[in-house]
N, C-alpha and C. Protein backbone atom coordinates (compact mmCIF):
# COMPACT_ATOMS: atom_id res chain seq x y z
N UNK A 1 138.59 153.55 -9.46
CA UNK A 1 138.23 152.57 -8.45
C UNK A 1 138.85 151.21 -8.79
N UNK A 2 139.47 150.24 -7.66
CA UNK A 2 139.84 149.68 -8.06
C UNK A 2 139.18 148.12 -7.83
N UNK A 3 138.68 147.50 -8.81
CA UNK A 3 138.00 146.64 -9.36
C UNK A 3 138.76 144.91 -8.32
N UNK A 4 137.88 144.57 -7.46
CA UNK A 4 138.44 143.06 -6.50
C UNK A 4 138.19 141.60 -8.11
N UNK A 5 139.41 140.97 -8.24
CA UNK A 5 139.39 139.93 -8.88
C UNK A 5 139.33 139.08 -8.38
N UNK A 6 138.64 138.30 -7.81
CA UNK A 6 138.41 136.83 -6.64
C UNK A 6 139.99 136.03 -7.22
N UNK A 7 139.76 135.72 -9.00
CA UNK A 7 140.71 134.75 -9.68
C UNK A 7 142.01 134.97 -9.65
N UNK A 8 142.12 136.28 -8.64
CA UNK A 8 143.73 136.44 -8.95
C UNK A 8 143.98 136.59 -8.10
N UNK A 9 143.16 136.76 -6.41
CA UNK A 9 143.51 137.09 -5.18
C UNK A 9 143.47 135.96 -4.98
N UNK A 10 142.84 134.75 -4.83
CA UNK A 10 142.79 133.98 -4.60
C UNK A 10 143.19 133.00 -5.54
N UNK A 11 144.46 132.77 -6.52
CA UNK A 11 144.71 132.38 -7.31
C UNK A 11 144.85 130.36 -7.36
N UNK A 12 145.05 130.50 -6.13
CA UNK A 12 145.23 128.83 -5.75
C UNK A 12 143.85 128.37 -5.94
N UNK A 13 142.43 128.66 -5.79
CA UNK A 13 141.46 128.06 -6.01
C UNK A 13 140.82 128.48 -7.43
N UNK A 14 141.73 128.87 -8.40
CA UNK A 14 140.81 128.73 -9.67
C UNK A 14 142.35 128.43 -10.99
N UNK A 15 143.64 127.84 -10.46
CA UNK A 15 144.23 127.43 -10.91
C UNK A 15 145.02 125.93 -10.87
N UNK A 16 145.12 125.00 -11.68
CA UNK A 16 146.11 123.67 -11.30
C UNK A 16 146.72 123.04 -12.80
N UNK A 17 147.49 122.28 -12.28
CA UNK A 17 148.06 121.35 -13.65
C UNK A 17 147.07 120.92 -14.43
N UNK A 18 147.15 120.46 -15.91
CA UNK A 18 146.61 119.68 -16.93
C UNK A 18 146.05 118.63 -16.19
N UNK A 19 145.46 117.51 -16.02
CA UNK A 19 145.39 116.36 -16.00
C UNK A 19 146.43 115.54 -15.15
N UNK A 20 146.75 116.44 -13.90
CA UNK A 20 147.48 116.07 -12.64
C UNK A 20 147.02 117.14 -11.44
N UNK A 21 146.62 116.05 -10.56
CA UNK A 21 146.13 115.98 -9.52
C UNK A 21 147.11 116.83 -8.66
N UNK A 22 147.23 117.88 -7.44
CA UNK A 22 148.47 118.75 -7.22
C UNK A 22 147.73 118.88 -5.82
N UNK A 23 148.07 118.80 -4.57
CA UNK A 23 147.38 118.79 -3.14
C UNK A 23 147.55 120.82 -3.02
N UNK A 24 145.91 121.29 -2.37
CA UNK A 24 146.22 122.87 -1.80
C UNK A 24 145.40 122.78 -0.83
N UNK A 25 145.59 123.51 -0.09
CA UNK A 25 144.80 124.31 1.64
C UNK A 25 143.98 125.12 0.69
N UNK A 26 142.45 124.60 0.94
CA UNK A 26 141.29 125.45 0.62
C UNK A 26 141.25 126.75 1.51
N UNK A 27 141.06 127.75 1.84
CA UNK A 27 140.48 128.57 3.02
C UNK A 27 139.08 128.64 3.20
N UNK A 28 138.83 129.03 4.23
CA UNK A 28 137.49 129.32 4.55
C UNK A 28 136.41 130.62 3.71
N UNK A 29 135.55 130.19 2.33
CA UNK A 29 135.07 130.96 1.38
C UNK A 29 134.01 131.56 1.64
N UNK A 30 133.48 132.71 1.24
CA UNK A 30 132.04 133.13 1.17
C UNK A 30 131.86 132.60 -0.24
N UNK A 31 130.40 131.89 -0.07
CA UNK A 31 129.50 131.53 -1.44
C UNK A 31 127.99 131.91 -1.13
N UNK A 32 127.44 131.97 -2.91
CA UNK A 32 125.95 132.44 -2.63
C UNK A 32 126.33 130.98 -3.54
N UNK A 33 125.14 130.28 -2.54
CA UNK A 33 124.69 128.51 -2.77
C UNK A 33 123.20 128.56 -2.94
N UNK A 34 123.00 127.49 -3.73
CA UNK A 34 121.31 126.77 -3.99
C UNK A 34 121.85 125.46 -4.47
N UNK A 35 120.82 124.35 -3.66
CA UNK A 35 120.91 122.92 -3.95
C UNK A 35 120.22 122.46 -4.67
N UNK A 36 119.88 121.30 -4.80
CA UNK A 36 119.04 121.13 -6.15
C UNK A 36 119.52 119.11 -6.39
N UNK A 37 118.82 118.58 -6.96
CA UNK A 37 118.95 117.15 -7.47
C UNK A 37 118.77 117.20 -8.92
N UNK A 38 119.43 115.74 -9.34
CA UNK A 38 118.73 115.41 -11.00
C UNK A 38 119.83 115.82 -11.77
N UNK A 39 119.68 115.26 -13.37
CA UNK A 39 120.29 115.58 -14.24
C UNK A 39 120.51 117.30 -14.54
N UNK A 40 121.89 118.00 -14.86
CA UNK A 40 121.38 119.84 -14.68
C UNK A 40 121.06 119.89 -15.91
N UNK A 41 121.17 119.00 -17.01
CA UNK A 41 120.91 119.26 -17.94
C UNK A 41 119.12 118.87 -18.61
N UNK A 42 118.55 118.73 -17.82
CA UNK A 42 116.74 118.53 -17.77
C UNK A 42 116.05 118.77 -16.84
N UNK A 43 116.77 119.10 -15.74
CA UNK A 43 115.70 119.40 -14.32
C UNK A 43 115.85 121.04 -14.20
N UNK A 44 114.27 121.17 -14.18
CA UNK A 44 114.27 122.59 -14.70
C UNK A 44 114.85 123.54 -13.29
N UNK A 45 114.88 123.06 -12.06
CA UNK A 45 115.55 123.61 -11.03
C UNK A 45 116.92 124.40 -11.11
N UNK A 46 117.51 123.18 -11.95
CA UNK A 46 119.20 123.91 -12.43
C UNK A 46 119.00 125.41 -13.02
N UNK A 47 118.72 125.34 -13.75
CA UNK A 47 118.14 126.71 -14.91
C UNK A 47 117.82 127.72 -13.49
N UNK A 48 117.18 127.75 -12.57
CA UNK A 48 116.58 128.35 -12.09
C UNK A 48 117.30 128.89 -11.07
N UNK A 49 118.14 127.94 -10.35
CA UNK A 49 119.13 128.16 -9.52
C UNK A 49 120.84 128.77 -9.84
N UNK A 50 121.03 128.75 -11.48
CA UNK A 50 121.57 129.52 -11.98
C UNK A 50 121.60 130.67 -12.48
N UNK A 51 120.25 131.26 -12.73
CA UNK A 51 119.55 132.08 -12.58
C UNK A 51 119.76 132.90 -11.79
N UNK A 52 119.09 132.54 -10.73
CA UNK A 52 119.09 133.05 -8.97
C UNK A 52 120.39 133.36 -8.87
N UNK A 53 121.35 132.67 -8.91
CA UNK A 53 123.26 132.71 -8.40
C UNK A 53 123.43 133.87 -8.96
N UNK A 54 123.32 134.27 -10.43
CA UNK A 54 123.72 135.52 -11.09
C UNK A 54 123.05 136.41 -11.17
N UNK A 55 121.58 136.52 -10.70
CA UNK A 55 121.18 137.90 -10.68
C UNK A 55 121.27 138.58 -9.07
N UNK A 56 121.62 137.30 -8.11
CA UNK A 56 122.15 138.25 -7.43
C UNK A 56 123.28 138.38 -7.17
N UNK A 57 124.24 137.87 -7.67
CA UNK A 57 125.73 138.46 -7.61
C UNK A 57 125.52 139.76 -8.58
N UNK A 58 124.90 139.94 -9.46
CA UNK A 58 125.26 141.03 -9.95
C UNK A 58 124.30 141.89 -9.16
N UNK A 59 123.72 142.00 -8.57
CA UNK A 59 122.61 142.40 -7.97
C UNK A 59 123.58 143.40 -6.85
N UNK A 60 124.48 142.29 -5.67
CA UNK A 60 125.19 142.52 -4.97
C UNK A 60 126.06 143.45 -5.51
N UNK A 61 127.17 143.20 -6.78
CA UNK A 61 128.39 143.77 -7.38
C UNK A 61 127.63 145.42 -7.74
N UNK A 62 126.76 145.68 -7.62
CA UNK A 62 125.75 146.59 -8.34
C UNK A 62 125.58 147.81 -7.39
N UNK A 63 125.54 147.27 -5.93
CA UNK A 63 125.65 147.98 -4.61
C UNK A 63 126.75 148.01 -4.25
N UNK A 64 127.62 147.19 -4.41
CA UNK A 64 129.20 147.55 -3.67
C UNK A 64 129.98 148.36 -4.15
N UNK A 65 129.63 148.21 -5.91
CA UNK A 65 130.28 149.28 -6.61
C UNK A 65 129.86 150.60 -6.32
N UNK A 66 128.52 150.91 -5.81
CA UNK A 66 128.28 152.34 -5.52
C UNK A 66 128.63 152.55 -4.24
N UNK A 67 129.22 151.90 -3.51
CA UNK A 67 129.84 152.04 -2.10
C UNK A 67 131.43 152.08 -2.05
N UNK A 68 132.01 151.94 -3.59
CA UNK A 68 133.45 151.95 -3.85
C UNK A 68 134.37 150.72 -3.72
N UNK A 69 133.39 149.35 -3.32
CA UNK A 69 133.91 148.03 -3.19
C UNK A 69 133.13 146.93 -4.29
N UNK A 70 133.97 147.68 -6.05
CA UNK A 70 133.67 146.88 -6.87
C UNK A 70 133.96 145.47 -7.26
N UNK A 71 133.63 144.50 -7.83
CA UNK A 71 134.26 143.01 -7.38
C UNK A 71 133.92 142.92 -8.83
N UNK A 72 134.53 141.71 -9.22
CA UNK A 72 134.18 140.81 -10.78
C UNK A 72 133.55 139.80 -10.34
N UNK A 73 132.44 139.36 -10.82
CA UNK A 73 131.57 138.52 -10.27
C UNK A 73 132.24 137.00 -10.92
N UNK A 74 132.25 136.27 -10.09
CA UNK A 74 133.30 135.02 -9.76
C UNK A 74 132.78 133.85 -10.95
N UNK A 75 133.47 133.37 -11.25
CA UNK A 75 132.87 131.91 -12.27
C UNK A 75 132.18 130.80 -11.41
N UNK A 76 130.76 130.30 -12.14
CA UNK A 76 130.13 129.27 -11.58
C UNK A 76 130.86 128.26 -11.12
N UNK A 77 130.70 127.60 -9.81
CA UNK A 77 131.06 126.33 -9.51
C UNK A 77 130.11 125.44 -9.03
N UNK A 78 130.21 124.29 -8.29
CA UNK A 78 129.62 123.04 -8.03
C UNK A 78 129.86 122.04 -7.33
N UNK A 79 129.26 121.92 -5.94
CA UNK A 79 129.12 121.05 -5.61
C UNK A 79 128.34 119.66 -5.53
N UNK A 80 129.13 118.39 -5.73
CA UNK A 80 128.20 117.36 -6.37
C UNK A 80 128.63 115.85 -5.65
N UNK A 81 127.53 115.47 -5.71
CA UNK A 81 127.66 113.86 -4.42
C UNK A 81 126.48 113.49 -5.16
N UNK A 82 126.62 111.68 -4.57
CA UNK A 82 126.09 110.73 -5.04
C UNK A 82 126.05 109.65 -4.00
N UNK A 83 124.92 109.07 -3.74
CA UNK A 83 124.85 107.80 -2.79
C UNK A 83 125.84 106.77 -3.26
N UNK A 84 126.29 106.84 -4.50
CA UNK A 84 127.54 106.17 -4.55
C UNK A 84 128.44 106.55 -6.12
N UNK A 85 129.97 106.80 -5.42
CA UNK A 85 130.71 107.40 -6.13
C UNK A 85 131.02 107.16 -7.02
N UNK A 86 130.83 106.09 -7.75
CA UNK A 86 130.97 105.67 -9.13
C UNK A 86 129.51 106.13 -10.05
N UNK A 87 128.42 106.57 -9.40
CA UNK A 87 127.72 107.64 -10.45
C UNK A 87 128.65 108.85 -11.05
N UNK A 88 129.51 109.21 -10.80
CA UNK A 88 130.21 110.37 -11.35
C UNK A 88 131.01 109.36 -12.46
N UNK A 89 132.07 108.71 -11.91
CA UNK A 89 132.67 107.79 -13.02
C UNK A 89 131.90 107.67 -14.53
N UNK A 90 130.57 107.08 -14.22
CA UNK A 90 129.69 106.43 -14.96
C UNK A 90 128.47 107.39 -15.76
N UNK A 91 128.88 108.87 -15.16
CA UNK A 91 127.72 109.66 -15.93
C UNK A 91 126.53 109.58 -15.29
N UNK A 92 126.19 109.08 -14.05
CA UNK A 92 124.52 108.69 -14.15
C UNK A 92 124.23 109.92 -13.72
N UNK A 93 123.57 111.11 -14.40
CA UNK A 93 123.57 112.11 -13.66
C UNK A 93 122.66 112.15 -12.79
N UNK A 94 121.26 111.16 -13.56
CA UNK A 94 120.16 111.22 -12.31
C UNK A 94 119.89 111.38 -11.06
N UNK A 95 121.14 110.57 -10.64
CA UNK A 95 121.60 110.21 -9.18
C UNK A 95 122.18 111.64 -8.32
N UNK A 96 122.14 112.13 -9.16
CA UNK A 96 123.53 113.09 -8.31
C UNK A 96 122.58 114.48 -7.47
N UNK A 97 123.08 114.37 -6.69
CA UNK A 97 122.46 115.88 -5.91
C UNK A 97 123.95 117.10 -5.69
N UNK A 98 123.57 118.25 -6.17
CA UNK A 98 124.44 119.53 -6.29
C UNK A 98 124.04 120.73 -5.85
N UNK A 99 125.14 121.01 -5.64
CA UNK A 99 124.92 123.17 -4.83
C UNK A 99 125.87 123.43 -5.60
N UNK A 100 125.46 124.76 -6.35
CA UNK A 100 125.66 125.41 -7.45
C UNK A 100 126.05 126.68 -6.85
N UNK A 101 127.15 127.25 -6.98
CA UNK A 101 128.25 128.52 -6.03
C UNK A 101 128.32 129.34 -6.89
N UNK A 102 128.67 130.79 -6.41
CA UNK A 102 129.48 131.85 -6.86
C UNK A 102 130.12 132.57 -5.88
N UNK A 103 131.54 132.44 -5.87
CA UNK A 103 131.99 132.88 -5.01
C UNK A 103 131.93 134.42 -4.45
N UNK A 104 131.40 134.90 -3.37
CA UNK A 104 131.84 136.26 -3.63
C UNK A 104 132.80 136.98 -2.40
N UNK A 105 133.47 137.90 -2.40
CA UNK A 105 134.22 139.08 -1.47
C UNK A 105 134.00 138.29 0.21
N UNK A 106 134.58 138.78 1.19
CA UNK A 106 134.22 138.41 2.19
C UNK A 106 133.23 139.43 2.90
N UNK A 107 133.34 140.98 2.27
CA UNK A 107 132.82 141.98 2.67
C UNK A 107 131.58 141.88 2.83
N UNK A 108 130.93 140.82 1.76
CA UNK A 108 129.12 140.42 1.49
C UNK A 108 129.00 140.46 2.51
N UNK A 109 127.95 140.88 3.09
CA UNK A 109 127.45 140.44 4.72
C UNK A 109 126.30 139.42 4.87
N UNK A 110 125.30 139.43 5.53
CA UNK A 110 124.22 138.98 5.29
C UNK A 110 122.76 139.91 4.84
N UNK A 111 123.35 141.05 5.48
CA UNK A 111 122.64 141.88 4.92
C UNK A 111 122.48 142.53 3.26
N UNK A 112 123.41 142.59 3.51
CA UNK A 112 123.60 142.63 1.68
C UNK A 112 123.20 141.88 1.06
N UNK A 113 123.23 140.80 1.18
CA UNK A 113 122.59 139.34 0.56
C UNK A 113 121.42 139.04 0.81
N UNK A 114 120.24 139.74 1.76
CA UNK A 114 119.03 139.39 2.35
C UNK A 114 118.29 140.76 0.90
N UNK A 115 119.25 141.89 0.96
CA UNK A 115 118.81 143.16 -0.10
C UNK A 115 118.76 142.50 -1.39
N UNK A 116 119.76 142.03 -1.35
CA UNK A 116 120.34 141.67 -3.22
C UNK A 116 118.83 140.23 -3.37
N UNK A 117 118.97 139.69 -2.60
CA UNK A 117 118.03 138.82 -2.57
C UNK A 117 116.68 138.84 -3.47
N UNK A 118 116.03 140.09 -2.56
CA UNK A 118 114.97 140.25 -2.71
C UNK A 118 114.72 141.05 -4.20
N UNK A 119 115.87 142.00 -4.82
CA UNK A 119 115.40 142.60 -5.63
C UNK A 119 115.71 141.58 -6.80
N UNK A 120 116.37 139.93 -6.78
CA UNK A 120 117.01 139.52 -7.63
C UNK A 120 115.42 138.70 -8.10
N UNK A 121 114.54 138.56 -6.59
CA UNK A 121 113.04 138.25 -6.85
C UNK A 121 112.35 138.55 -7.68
N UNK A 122 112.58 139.75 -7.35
CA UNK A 122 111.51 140.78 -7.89
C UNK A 122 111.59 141.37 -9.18
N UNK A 123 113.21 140.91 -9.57
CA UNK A 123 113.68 140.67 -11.07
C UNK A 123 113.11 139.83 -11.65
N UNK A 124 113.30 138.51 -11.48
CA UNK A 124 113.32 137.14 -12.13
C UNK A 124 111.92 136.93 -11.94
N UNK A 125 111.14 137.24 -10.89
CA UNK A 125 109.71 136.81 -10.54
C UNK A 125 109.78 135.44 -9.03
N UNK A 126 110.91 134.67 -9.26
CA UNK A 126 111.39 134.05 -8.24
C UNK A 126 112.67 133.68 -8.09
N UNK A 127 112.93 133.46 -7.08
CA UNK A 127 114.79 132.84 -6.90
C UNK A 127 114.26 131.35 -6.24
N UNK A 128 115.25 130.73 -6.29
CA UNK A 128 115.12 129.18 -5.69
C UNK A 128 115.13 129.67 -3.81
N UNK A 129 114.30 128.68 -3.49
CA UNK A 129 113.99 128.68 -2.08
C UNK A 129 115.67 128.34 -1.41
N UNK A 130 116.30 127.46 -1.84
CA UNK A 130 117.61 127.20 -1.08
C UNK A 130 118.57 128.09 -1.16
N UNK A 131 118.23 129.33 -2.11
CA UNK A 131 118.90 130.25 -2.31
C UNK A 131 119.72 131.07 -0.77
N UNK A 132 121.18 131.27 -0.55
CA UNK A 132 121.21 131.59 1.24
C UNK A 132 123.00 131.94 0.42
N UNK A 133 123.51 132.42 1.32
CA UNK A 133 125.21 133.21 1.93
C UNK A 133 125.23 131.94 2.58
N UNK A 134 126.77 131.63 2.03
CA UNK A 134 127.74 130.54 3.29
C UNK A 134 128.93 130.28 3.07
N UNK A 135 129.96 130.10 4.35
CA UNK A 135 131.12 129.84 4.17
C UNK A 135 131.29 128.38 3.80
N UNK A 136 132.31 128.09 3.28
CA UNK A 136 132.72 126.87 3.02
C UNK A 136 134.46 126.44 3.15
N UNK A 137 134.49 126.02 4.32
CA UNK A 137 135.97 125.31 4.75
C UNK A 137 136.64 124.08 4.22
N UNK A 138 137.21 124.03 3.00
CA UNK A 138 137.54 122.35 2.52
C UNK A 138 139.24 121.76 2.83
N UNK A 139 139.69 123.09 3.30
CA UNK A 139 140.96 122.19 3.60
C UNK A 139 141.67 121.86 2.67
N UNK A 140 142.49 120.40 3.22
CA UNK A 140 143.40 120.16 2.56
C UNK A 140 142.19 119.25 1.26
N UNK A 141 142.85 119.51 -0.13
CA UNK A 141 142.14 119.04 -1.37
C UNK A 141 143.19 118.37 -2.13
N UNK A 142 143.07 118.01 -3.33
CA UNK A 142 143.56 117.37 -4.70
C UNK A 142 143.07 117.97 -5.65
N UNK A 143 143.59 118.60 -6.39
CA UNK A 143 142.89 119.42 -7.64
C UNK A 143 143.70 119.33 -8.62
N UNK A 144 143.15 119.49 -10.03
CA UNK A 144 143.71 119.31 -11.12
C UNK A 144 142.83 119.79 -12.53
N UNK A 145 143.15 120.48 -13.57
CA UNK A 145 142.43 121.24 -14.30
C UNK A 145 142.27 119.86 -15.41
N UNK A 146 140.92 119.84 -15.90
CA UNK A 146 140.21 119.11 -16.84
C UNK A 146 139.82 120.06 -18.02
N UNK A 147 140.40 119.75 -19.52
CA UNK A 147 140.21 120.44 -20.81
C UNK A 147 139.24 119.40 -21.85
N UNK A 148 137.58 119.77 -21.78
CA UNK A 148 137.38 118.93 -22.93
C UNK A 148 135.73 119.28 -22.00
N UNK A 149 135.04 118.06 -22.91
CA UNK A 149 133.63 118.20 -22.30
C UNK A 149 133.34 117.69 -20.90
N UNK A 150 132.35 118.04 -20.60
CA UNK A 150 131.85 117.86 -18.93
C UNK A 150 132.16 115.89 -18.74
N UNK A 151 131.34 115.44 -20.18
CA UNK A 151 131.15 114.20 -19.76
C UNK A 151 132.45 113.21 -20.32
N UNK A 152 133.75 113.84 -20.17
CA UNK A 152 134.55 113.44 -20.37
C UNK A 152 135.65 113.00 -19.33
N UNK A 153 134.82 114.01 -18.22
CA UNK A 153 135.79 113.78 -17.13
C UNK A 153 135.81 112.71 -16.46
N UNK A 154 135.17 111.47 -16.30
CA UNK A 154 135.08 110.69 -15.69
C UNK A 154 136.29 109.30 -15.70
N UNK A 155 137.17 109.30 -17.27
CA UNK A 155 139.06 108.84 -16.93
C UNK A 155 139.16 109.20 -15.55
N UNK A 156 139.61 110.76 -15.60
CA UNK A 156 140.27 111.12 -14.65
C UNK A 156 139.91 111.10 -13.14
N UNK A 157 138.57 111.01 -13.03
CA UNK A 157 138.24 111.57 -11.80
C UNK A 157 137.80 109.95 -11.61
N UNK A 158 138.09 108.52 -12.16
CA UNK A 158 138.46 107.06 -11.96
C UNK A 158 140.13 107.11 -11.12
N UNK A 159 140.33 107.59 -11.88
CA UNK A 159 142.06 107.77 -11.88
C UNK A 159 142.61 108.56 -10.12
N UNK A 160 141.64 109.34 -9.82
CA UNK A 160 141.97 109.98 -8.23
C UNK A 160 141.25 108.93 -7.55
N UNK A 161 140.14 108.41 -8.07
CA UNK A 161 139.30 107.54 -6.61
C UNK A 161 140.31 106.31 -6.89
N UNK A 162 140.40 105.77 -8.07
CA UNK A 162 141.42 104.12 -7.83
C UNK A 162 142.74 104.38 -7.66
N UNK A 163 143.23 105.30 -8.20
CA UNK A 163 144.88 105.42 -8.02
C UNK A 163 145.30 106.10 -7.01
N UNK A 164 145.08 107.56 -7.38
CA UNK A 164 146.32 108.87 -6.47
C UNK A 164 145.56 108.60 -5.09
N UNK A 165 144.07 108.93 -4.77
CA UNK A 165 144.02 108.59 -3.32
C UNK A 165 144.13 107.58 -2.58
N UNK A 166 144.49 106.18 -2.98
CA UNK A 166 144.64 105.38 -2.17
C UNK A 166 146.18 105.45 -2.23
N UNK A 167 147.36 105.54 -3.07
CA UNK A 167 148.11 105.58 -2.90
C UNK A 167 149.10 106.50 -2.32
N UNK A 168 148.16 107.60 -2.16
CA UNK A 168 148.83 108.79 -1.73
C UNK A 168 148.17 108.76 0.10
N UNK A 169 147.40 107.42 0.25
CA UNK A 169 147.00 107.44 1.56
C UNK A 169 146.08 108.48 1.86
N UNK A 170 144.83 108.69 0.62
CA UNK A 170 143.89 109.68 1.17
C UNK A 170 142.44 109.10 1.58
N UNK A 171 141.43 109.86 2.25
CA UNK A 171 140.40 109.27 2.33
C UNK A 171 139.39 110.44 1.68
N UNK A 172 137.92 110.44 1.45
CA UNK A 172 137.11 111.71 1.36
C UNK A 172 136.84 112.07 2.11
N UNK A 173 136.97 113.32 2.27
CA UNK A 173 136.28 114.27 3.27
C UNK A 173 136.16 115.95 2.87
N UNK A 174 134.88 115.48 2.10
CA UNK A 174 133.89 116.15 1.38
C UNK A 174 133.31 116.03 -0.09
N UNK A 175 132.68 116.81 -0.60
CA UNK A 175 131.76 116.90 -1.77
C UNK A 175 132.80 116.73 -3.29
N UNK A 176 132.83 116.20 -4.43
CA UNK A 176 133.22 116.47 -4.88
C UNK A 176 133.24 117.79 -5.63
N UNK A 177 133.90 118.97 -6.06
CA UNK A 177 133.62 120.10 -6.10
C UNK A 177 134.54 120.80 -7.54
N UNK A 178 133.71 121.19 -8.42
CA UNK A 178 133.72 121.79 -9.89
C UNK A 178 133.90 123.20 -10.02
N UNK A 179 134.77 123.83 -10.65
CA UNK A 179 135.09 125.27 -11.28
C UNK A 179 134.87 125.81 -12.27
N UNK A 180 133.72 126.06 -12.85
CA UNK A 180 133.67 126.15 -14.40
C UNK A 180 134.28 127.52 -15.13
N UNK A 181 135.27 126.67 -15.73
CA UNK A 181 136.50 128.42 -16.01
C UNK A 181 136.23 128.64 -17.35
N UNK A 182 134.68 127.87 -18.40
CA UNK A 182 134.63 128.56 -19.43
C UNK A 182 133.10 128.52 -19.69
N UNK A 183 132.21 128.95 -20.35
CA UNK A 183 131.08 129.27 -20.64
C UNK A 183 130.37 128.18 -21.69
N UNK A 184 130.17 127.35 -21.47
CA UNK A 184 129.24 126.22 -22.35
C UNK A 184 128.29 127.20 -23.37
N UNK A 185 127.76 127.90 -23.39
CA UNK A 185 127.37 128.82 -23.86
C UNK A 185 127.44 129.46 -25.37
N UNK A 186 129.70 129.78 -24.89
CA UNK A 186 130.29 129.80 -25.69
C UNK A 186 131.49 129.56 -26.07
N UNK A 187 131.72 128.19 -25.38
CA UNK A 187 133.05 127.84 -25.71
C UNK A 187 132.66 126.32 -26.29
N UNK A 188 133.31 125.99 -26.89
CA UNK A 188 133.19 124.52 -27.91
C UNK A 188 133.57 123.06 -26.58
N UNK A 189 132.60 122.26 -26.80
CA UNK A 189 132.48 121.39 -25.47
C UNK A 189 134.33 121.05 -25.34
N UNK A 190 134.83 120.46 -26.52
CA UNK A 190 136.31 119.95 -26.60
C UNK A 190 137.05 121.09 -25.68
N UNK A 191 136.90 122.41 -25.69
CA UNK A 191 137.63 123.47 -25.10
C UNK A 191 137.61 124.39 -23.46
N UNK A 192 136.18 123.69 -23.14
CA UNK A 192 136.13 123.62 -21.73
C UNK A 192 137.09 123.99 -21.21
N UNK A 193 137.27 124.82 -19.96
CA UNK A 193 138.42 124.01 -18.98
C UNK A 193 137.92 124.31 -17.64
N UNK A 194 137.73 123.12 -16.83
CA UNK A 194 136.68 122.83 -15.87
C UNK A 194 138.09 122.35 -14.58
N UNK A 195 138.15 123.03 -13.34
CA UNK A 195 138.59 122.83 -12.16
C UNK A 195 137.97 121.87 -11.59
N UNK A 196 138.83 120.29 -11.40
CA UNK A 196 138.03 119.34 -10.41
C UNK A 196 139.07 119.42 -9.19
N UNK A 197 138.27 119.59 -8.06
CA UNK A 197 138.36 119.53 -6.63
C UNK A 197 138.08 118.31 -5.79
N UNK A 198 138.83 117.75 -5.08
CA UNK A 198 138.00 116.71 -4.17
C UNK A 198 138.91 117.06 -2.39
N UNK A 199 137.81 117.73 -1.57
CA UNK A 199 138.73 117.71 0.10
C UNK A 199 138.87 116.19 0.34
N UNK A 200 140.08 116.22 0.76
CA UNK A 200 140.62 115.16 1.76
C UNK A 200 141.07 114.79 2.67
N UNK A 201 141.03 113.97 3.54
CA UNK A 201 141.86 113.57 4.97
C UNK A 201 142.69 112.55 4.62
N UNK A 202 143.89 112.59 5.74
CA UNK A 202 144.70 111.32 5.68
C UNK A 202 144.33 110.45 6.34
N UNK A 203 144.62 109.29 5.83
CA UNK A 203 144.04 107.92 6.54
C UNK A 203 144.91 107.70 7.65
């Protein structure tokens, strides 16, 4: 059987340069999303909603594979905003409100996801209430791969809001949006390597 790799079919959204910003056409994604506020590193919601993301993607990958449409269950991502954009610059994580993704297949339906749902419940004891299936359209973006710790990124992601987008004539239009391509878990914070995303319009 042959095994769906999201990271290699879709290779433009989980690859970019070092520490340069490179413009791609997002397409229109299936994600299993939950929102959430606060620091992720103390608000016990995060934990919970990460949780939820992976027991039912595997939950899902678990049924498709016995239907002959096996998938690799996709690396965490993140969407993240702030009443004002220099909380990211500045670390304040307090401030920040996020939806926490895993991408999956387009095949997911809703039904599948209403099944996987419930048994991911009845696993865990609960899933987060914002827990839901959704597409996500971002268009034209700026992306560029970040190597090191989470709270390091904020040079660079100074460096797209004061420099490349005004000079490249961009405006925002949308969330700022995270790829996490290694496991905090178990990779050494210095060795990270974290996908930053930002959609944009031209001015």
């Amino acid at each position: 059987m042959e095994k769906l790799d999201l990271k290699k079919t879709r290779k433009a959204l989980f690859t970019a340069p070092l520490g340069r910003f490179e413009t791609i056409e997002a397409p229109p994604v299936s994600y299993l999303m939950v929102d959430g506020h606060g620091d992720p590193n103390t608000v016990p919601a995060y934990r919970l909603a990460v949780e939820s993301l992976y027991a039912t993607a595997y939950t899902i990958k678990f049924a498709r594979k016995a239907d002959g449409l096996d998938f690799v269950v996709a690396p965490l991502e993140g969407l993240w905003s702030a009443p004002d954009p220099e909380s990211f610059t500045a670390r304040r994580k307090h401030e920040w409100d996020w939806t926490m993704m895993i991408m999956v297949p387009d095949h997911v339906d809703e039904a599948a996801f209403q099944s996987a749902r419930a048994k991911a419940a009845r696993k865990l004891g609960a899933v987060s209430e914002s827990l839901r299936l959704e597409r996500l359209e971002e268009g034209l973006c700026l992306q560029a791969l970040h190597v090191g710790s989470y709270d390091d990124e904020g040079p660079l992601l100074a460096r797209l809001h004061d420099e490349i987008m005004p000079a490249g004539g961009y405006a925002f239009a949308g969330r700022h949006h995270e790829v996490y391509l290694g496991d905090p878990r178990k990779v050494a914070p210095e060795k990270l390597r974290t996908l930053l995303r930002q959609p944009v319009r031209r001015i």
